[in-house]
N, C-alpha and C. Protein backbone atom coordinates (compact mmCIF):
# COMPACT_ATOMS: atom_id res chain seq x y z
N UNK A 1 -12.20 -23.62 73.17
CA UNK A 1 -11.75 -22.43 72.47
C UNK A 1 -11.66 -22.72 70.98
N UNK A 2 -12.22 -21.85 70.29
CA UNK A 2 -11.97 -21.89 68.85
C UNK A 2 -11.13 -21.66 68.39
N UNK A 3 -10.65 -22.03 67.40
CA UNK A 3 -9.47 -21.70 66.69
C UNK A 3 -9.54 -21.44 64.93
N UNK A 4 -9.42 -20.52 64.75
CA UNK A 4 -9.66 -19.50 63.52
C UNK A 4 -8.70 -19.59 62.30
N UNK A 5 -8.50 -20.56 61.46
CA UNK A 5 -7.48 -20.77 60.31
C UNK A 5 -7.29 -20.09 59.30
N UNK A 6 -6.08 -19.56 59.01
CA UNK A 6 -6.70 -18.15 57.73
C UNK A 6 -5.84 -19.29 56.96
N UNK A 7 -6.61 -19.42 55.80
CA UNK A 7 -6.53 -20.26 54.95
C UNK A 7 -6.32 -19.73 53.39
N UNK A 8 -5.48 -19.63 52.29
CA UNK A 8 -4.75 -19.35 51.17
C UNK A 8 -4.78 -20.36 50.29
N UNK A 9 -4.30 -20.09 49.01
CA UNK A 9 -4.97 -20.74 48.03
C UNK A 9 -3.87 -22.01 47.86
N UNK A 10 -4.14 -23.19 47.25
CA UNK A 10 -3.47 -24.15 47.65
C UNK A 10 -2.53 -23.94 46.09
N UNK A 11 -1.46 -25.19 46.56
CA UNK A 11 -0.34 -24.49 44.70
C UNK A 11 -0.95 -24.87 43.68
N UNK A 12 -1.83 -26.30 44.02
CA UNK A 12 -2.33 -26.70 42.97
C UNK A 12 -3.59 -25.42 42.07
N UNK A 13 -4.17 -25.25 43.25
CA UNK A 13 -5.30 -23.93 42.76
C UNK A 13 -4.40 -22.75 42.06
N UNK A 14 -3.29 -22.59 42.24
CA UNK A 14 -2.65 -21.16 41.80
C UNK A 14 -2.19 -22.02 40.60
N UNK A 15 -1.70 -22.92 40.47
CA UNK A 15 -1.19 -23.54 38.81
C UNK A 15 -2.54 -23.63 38.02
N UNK A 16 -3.40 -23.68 38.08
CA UNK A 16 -4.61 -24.01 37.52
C UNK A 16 -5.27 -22.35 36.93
N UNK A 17 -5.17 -21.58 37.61
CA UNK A 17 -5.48 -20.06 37.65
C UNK A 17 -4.43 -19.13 36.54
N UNK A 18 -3.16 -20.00 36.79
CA UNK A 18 -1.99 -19.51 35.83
C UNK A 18 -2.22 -20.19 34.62
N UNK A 19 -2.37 -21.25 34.51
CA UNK A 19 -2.44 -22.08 33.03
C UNK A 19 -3.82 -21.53 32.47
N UNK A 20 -5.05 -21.50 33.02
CA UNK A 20 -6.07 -20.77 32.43
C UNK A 20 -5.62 -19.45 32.32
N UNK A 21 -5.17 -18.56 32.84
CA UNK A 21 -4.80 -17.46 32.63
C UNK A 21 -3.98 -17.81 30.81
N UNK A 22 -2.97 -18.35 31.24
CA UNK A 22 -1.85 -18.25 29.93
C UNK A 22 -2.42 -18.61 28.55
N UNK A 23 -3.85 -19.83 28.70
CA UNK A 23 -4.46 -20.22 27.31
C UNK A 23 -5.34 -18.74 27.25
N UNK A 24 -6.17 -17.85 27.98
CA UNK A 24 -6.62 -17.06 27.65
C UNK A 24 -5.68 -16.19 27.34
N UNK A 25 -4.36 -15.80 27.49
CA UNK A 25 -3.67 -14.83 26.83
C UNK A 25 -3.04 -14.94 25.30
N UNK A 26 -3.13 -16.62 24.99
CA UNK A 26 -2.79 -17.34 23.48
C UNK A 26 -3.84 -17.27 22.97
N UNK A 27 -5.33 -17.30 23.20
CA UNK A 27 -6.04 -17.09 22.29
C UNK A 27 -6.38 -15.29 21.64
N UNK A 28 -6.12 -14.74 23.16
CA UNK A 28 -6.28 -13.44 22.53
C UNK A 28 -5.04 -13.28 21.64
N UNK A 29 -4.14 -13.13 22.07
CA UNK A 29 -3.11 -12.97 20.86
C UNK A 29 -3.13 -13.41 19.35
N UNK A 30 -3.57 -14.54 19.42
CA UNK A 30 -3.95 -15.50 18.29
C UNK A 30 -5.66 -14.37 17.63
N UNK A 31 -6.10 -13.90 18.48
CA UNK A 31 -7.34 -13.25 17.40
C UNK A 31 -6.62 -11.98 17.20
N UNK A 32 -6.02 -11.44 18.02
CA UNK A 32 -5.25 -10.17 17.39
C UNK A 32 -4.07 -9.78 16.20
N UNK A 33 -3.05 -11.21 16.28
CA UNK A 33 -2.49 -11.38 15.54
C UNK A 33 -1.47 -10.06 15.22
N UNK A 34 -0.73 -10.05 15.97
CA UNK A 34 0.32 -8.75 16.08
C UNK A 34 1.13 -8.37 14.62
N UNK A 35 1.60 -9.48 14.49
CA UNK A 35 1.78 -9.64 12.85
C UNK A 35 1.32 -8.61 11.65
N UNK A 36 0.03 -9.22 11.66
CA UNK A 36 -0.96 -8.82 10.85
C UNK A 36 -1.40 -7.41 10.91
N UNK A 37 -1.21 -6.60 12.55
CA UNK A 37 -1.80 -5.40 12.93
C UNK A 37 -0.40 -4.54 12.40
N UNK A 38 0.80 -5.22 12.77
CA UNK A 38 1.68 -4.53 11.73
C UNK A 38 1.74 -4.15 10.63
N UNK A 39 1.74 -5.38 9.72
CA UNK A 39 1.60 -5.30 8.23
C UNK A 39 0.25 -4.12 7.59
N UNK A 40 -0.76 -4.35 8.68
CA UNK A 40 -2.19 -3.62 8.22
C UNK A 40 -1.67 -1.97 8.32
N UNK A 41 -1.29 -1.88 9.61
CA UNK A 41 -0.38 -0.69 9.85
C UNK A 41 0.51 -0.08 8.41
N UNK A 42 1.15 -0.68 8.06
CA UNK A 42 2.03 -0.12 7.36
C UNK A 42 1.49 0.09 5.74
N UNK A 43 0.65 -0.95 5.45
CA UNK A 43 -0.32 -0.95 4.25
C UNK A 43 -0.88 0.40 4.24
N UNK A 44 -1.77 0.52 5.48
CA UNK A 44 -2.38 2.29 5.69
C UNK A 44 -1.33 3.59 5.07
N UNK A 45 -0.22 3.26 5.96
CA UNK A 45 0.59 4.34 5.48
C UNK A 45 0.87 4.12 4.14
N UNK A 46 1.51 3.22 3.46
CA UNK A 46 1.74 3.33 2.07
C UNK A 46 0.51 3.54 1.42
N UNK A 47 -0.66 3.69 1.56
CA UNK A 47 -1.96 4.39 1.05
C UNK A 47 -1.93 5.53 1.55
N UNK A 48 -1.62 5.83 2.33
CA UNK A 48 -1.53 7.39 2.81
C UNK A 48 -0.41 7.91 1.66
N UNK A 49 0.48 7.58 1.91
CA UNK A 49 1.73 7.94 0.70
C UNK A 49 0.87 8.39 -0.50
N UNK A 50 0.41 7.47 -0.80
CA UNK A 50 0.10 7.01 -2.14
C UNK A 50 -0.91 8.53 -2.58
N UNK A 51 -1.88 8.11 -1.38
CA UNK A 51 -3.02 9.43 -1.77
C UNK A 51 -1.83 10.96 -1.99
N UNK A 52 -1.56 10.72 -1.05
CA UNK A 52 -0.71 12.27 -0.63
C UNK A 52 0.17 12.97 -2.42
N UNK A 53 0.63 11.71 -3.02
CA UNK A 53 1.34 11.64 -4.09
C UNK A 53 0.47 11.78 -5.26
N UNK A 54 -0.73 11.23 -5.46
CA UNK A 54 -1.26 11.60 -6.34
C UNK A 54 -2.23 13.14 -6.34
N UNK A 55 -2.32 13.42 -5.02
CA UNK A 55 -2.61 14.89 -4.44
C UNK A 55 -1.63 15.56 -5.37
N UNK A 56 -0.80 15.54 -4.91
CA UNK A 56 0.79 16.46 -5.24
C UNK A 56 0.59 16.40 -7.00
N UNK A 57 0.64 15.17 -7.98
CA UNK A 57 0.58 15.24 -8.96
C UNK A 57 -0.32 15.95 -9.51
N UNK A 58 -1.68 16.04 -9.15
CA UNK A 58 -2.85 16.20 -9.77
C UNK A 58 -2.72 18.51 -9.42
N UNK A 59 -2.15 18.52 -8.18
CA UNK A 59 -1.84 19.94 -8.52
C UNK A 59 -0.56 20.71 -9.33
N UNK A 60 -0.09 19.88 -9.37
CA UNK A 60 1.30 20.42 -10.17
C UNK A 60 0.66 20.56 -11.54
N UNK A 61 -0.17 19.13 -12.01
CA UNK A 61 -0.88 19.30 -13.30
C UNK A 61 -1.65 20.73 -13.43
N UNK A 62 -2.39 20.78 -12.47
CA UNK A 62 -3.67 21.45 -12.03
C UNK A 62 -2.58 23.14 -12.37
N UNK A 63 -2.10 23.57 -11.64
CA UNK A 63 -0.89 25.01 -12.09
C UNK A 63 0.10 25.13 -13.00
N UNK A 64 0.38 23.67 -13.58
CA UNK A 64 0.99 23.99 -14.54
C UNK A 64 0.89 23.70 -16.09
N UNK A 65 0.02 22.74 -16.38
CA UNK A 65 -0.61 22.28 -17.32
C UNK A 65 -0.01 20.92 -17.96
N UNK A 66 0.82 20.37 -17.37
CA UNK A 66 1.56 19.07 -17.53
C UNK A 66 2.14 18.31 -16.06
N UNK A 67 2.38 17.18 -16.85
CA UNK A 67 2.51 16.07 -15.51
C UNK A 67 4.18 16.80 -15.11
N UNK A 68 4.62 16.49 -13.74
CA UNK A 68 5.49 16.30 -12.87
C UNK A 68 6.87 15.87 -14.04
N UNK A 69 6.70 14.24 -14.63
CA UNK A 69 7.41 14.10 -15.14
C UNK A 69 7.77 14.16 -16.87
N UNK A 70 6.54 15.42 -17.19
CA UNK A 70 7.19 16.23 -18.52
C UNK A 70 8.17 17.49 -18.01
N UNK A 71 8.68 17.73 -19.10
CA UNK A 71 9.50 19.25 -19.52
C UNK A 71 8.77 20.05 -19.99
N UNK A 72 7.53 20.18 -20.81
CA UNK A 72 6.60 21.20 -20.79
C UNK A 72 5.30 20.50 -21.18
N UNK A 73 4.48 21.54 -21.17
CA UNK A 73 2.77 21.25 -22.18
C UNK A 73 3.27 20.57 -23.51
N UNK A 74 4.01 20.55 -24.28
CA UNK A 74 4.06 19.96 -25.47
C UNK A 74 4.96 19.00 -25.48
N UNK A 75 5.49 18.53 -24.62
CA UNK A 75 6.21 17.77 -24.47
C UNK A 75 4.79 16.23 -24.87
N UNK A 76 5.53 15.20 -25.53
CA UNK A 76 4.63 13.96 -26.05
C UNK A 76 4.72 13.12 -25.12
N UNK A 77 5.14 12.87 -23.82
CA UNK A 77 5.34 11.57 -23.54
C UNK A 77 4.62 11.74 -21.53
N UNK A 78 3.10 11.97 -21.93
CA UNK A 78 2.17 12.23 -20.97
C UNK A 78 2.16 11.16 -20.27
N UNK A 79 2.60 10.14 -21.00
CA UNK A 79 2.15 8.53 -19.99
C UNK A 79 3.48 7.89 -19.22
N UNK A 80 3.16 7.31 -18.71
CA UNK A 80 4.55 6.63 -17.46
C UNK A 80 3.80 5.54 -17.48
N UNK A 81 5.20 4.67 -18.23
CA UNK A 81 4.70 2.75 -17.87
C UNK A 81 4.90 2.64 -16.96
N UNK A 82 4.21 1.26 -16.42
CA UNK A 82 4.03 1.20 -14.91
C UNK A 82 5.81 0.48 -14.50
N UNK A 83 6.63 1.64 -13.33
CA UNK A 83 7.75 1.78 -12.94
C UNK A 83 7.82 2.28 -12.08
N UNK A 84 8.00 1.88 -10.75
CA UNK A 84 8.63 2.39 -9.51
C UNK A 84 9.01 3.60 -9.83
N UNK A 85 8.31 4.45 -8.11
CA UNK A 85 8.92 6.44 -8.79
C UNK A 85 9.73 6.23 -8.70
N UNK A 86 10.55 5.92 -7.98
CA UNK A 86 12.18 6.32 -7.74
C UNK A 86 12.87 6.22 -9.55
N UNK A 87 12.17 5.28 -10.51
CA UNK A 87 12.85 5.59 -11.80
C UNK A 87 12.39 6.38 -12.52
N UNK A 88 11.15 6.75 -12.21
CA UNK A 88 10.86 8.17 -13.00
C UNK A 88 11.75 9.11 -12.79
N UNK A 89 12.67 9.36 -11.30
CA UNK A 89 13.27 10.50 -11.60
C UNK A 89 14.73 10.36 -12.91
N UNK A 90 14.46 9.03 -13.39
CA UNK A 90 15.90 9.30 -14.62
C UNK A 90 15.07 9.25 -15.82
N UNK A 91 14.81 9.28 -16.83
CA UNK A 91 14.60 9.62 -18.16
C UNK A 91 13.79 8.48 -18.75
N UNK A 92 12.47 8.71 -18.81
CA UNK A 92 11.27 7.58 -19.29
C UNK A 92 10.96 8.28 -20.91
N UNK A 93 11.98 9.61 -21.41
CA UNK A 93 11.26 9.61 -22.59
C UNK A 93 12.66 10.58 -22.66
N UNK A 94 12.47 11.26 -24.30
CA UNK A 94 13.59 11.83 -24.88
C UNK A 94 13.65 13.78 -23.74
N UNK A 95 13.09 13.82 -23.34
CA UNK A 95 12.57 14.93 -22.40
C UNK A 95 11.95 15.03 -21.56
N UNK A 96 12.16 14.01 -20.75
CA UNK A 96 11.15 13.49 -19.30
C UNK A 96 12.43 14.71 -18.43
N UNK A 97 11.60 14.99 -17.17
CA UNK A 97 12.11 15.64 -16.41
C UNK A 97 12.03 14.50 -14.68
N UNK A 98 12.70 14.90 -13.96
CA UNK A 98 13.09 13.76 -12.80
C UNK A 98 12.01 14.09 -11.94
N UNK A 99 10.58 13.21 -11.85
CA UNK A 99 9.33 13.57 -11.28
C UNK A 99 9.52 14.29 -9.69
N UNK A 100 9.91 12.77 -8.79
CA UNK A 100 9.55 13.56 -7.34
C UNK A 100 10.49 14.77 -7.33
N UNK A 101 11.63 15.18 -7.82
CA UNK A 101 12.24 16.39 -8.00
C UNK A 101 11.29 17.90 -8.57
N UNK A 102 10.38 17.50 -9.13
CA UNK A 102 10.01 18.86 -9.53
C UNK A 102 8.67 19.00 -8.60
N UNK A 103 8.36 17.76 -7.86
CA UNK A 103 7.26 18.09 -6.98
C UNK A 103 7.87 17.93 -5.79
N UNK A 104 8.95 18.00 -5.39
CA UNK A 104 9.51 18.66 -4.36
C UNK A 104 10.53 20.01 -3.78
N UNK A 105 11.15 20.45 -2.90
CA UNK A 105 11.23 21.58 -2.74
C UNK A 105 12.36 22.06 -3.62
N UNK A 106 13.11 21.38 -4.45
CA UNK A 106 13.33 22.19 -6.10
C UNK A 106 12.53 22.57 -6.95
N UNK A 107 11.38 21.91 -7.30
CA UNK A 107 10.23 22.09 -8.50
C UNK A 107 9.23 22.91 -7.51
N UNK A 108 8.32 22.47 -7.34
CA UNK A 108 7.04 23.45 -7.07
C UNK A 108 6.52 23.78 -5.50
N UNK A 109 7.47 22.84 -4.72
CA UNK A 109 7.08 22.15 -3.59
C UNK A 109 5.86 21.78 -2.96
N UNK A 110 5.21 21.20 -4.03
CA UNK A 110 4.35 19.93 -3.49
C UNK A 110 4.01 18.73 -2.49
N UNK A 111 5.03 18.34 -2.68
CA UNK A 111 5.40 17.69 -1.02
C UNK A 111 7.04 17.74 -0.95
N UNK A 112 6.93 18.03 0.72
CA UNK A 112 8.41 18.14 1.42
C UNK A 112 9.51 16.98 0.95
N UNK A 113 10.48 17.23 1.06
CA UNK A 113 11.56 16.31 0.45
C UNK A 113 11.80 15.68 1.47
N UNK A 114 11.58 15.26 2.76
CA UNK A 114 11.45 14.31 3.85
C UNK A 114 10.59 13.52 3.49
N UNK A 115 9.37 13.99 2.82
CA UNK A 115 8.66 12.80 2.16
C UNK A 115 8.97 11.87 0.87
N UNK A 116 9.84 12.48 0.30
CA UNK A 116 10.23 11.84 -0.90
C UNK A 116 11.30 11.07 -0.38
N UNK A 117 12.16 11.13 0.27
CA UNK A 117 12.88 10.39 1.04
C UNK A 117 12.54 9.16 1.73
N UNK A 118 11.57 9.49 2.55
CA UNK A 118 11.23 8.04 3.08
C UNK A 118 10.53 7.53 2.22
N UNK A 119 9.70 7.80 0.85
CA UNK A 119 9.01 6.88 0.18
C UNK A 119 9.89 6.38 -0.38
N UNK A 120 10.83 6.72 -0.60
CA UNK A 120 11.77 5.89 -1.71
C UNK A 120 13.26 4.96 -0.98
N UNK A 121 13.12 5.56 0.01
CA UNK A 121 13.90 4.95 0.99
C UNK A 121 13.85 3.17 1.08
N UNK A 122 14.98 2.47 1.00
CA UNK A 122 15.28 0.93 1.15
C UNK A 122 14.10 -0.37 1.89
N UNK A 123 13.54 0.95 3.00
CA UNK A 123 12.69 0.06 4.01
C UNK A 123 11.03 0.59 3.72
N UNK A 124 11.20 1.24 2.59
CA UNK A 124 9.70 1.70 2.21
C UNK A 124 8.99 0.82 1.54
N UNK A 125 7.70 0.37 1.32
CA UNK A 125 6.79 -0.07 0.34
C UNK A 125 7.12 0.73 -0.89
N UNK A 126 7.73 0.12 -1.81
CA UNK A 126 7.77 0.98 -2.72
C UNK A 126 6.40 0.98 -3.89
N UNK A 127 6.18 2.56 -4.06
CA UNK A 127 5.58 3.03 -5.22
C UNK A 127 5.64 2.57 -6.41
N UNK A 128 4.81 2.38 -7.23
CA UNK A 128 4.61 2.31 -8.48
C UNK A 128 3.63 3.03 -9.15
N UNK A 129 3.80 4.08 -10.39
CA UNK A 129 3.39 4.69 -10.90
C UNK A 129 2.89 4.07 -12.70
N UNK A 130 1.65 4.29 -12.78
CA UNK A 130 1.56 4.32 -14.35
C UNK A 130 0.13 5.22 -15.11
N UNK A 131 0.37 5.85 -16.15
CA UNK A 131 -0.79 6.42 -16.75
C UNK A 131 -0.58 6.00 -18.17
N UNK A 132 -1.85 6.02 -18.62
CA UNK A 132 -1.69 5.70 -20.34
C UNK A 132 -2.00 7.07 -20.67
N UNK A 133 -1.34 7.22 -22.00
CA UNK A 133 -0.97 8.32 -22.95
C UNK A 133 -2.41 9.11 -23.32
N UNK A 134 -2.51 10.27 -23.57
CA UNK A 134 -3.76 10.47 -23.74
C UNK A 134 -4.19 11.45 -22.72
N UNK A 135 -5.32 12.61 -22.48
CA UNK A 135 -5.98 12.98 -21.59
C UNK A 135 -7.39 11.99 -21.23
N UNK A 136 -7.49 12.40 -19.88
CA UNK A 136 -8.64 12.00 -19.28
C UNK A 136 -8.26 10.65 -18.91
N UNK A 137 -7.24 10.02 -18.57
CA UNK A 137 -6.76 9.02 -18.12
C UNK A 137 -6.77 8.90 -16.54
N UNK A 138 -6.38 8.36 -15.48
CA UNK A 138 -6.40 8.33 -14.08
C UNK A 138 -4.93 8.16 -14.10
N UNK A 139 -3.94 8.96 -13.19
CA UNK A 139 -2.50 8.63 -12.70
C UNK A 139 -3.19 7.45 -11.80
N UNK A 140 -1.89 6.62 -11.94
CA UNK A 140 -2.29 5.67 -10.40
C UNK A 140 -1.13 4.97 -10.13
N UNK A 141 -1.13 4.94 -8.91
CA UNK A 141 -0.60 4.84 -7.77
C UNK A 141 -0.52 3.04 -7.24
N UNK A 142 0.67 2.39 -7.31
CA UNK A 142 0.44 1.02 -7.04
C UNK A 142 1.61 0.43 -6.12
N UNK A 143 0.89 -0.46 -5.19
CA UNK A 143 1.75 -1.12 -4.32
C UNK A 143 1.37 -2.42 -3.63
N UNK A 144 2.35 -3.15 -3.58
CA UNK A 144 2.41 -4.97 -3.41
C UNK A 144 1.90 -4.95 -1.42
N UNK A 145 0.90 -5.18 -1.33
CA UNK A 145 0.69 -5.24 0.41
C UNK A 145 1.25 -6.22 0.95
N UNK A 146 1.29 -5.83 2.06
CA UNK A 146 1.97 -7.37 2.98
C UNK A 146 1.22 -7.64 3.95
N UNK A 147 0.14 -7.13 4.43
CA UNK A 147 -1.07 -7.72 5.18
C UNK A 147 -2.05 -8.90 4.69
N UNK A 148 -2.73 -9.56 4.90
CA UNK A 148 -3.46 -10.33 4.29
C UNK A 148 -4.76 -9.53 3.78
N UNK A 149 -5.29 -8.69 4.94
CA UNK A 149 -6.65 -7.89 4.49
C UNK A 149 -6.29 -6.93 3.32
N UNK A 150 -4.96 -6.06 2.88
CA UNK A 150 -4.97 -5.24 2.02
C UNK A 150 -4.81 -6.38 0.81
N UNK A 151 -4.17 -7.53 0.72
CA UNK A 151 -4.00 -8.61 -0.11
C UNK A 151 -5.30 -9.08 -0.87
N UNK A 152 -6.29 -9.32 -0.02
CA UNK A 152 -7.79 -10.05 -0.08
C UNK A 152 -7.96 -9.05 -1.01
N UNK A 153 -8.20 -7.22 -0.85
CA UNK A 153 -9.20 -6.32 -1.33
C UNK A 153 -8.15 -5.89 -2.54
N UNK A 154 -7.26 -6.61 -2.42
CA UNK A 154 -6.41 -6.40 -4.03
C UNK A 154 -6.96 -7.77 -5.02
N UNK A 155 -6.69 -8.91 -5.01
CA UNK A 155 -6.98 -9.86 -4.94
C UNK A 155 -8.60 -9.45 -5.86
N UNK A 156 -9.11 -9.32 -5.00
CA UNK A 156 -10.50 -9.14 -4.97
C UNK A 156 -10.97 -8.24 -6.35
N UNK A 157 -10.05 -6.88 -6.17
CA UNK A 157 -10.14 -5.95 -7.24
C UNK A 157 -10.10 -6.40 -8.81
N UNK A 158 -8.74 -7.41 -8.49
CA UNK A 158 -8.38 -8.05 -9.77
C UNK A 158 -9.47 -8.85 -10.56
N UNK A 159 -9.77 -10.11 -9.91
CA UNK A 159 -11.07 -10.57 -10.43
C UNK A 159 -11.86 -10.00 -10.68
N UNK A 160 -12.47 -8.37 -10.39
CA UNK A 160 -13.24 -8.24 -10.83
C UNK A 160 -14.31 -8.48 -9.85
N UNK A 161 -14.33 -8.70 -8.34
CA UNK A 161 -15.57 -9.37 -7.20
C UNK A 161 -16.94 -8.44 -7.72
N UNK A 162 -17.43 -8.43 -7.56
CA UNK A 162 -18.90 -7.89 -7.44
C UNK A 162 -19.00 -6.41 -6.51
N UNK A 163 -17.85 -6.87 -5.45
CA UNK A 163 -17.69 -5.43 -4.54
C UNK A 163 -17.19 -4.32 -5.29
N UNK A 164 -16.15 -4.69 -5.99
CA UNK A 164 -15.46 -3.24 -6.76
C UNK A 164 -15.99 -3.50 -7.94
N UNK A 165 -16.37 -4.27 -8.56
CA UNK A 165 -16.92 -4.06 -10.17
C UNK A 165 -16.04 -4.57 -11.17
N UNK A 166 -16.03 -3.96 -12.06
CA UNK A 166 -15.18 -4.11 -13.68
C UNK A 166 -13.73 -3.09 -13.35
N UNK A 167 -12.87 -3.77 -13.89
CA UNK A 167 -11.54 -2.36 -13.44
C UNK A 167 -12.06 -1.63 -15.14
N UNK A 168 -11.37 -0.67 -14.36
CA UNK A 168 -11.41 0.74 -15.28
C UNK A 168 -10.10 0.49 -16.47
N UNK A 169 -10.56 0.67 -17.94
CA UNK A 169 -10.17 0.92 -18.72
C UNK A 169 -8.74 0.80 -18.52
N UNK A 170 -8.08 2.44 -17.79
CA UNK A 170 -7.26 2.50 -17.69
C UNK A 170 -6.63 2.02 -17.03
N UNK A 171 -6.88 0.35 -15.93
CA UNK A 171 -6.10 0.24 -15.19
C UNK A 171 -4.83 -0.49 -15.37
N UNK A 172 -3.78 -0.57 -14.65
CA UNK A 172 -2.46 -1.22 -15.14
C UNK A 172 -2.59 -2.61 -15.05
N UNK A 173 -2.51 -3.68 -16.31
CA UNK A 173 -2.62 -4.52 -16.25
C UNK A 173 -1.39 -5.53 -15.34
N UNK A 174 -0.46 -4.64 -15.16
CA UNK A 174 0.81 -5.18 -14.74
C UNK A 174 0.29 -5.38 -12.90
N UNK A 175 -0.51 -4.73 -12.75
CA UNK A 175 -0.80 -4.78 -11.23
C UNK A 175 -1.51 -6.15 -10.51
N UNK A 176 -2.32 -6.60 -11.47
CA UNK A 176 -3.25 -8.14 -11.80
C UNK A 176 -2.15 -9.18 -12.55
N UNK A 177 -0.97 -9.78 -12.08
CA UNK A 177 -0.36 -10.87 -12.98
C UNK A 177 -1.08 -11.78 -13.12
N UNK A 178 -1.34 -12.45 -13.92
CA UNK A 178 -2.78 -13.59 -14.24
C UNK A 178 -2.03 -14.80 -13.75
N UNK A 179 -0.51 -15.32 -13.75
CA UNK A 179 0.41 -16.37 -13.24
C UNK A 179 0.08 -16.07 -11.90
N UNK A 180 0.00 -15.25 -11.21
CA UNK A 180 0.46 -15.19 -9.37
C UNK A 180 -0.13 -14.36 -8.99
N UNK A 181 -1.29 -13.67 -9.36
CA UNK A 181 -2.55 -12.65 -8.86
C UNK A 181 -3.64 -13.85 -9.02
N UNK A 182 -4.29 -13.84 -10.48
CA UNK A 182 -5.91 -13.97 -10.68
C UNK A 182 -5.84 -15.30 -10.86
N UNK A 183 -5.05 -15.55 -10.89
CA UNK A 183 -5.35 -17.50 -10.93
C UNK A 183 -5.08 -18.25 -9.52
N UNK A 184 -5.26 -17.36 -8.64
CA UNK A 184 -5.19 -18.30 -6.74
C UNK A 184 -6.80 -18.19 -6.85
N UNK A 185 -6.93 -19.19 -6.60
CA UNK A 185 -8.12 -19.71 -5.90
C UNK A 185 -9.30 -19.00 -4.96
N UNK A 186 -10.28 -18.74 -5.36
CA UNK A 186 -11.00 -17.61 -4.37
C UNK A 186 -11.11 -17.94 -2.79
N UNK A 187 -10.87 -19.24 -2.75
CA UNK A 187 -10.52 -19.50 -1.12
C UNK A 187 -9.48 -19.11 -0.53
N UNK A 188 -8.39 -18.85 -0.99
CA UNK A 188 -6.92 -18.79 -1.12
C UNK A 188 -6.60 -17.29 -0.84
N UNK A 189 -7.28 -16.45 -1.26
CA UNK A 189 -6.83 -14.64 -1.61
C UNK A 189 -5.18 -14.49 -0.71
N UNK A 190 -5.29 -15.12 0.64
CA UNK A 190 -3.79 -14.17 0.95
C UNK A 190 -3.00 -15.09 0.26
N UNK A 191 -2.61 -15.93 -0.68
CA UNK A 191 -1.75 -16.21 -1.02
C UNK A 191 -1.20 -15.33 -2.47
N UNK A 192 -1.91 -14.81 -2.70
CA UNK A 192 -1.99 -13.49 -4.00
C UNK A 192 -0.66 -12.96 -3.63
N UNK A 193 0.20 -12.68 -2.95
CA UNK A 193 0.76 -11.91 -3.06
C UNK A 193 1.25 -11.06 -4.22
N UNK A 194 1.23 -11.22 -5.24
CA UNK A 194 1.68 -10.42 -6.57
C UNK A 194 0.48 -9.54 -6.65
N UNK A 195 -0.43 -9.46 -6.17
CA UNK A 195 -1.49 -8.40 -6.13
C UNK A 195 -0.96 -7.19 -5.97
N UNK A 196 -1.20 -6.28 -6.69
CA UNK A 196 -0.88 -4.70 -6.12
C UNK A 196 -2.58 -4.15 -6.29
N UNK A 197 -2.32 -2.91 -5.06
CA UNK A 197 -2.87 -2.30 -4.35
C UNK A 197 -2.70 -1.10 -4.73
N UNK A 198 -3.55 -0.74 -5.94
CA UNK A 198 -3.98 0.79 -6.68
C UNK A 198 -5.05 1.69 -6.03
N UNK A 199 -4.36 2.96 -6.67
CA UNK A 199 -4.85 4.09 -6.33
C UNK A 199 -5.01 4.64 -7.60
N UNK A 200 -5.97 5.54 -7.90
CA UNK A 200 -7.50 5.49 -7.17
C UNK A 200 -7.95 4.57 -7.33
C-alpha cells in the first residue's frame, strides 16, 4: 500500500523566502525614498503657491494700474527688495499699502484669505518676493526647497547650466548666495541648500 505524504515548506525554506522578501522591500524603499517624495511633494505646492500669487499680482496690476503693495499709480516705490510677503504687509516705503491684504478678500479678492493664511502660516515654505524699480521688470516669486531635485534645478539656475541659460537681468541676486549657493561643487548640487527656487 502506498502511502501519500503531503509535504510543506520546511522553516528553513520559509526564513529564506522572508529575508529575500525583506532585502527586496529595502531596496525598493531605498529607490523610492519616502523622504524625498515628501519634500518633492511639498516643493510642488509651494510652486503652486507661488504661481497662484504671482497670477493674483499680475491682475490686480492688470485692473488697477499699480502693484498690490502701492497706495496708488503715482505712488514711487514700484519695487519690493527681496523680503518675505508676510513683511510686505507692514510698510516697505513712505506709502506702501499691506500687499496680501489688498489682494485678498479686503482689497480686490484675488485670492481667498485661506490662502493667504496658510502661505504665511509657521509650517509654510515661506515666500519671498522681489521686483526692481522701474516698468517692464518680472515680479518674482522665491523659495528655499527642501527636496534635493527642486535644490539641483535651483542650484543649476544659479550657475547659469546650459539648461536654463544666463539669469535674467532682473533676477534677485539674493536668491544665488555665492558663500552657500554657487560655490558647491557641481558634483555636490544637493548640498546648495541656500539656493532659492524663483518664479518665473
Amino acid at each position: 500500500m502506498k502511502k501519500y505524504l503531503s509535504r510543506g515548506f520546511t522553516m528553513i525554506e520559509l526564513l529564506i523566502v522572508i529575508a529575500v522578501l525583506g532585502i527586496l522591500a529595502v531596496a525598493v524603499l531605498a529607490a523610492i525614498n519616502p523622504i524625498e517624495q515628501i519634500n518633492r511633494g511639498r516643493d510642488t505646492g509651494t510652486r503652486s503657491d507661488a504661481e497662484q500669487l504671482i497670477g493674483a499680482i499680475d491682475r490686480y496690476y492688470a485692473s488697477k494700474g499699480y502693484y498690490p503693495w502701492m497706495l496708488s499709480a503715482t505712488s514711487d516705490n514700484d519695487f519690493v527688495d527681496f523680503v518675505e510677503i508676510a513683511a510686505v504687509d507692514q510698510a516697505i516705503g513712505g506709502d506702501a499699502q499691506p500687499m496680501l491684504t489688498n489682494l485678498s478678500a479686503s482689497g480686490t479678492e484675488e485670492v481667498k484669505l485661506t490662502f493667504v493664511n496658510r502661505i504665511v502660516a509657521a509650517s509654510a515654505n515661506l515666500l519671498s518676493i522681489y521686483k526692481m524699480t522701474g516698468g517692464g521688470y518680472s515680479t518674482y516669486l522665491c523659495f528655499v526647497p527642501q527636496s534635493s531635485s527642486f535644490r539641483t534645478e535651483a542650484y543649476k539656475r544659479c550657475v547659469a547650466d546650459p539648461t536654463y541659460g544666463d539669469l535674467p537681468a532682473d533676477f534677485p541676486t539674493e536668491a544665488c548666495p555665492a558663500a552657500s549657493c554657487t560655490d558647491v561643487g557641481a558634483d555636490e548640487p544637493n548640498l546648495a541648500t541656500a539656493c532659492y527656487s524663483c518664479l518665473p
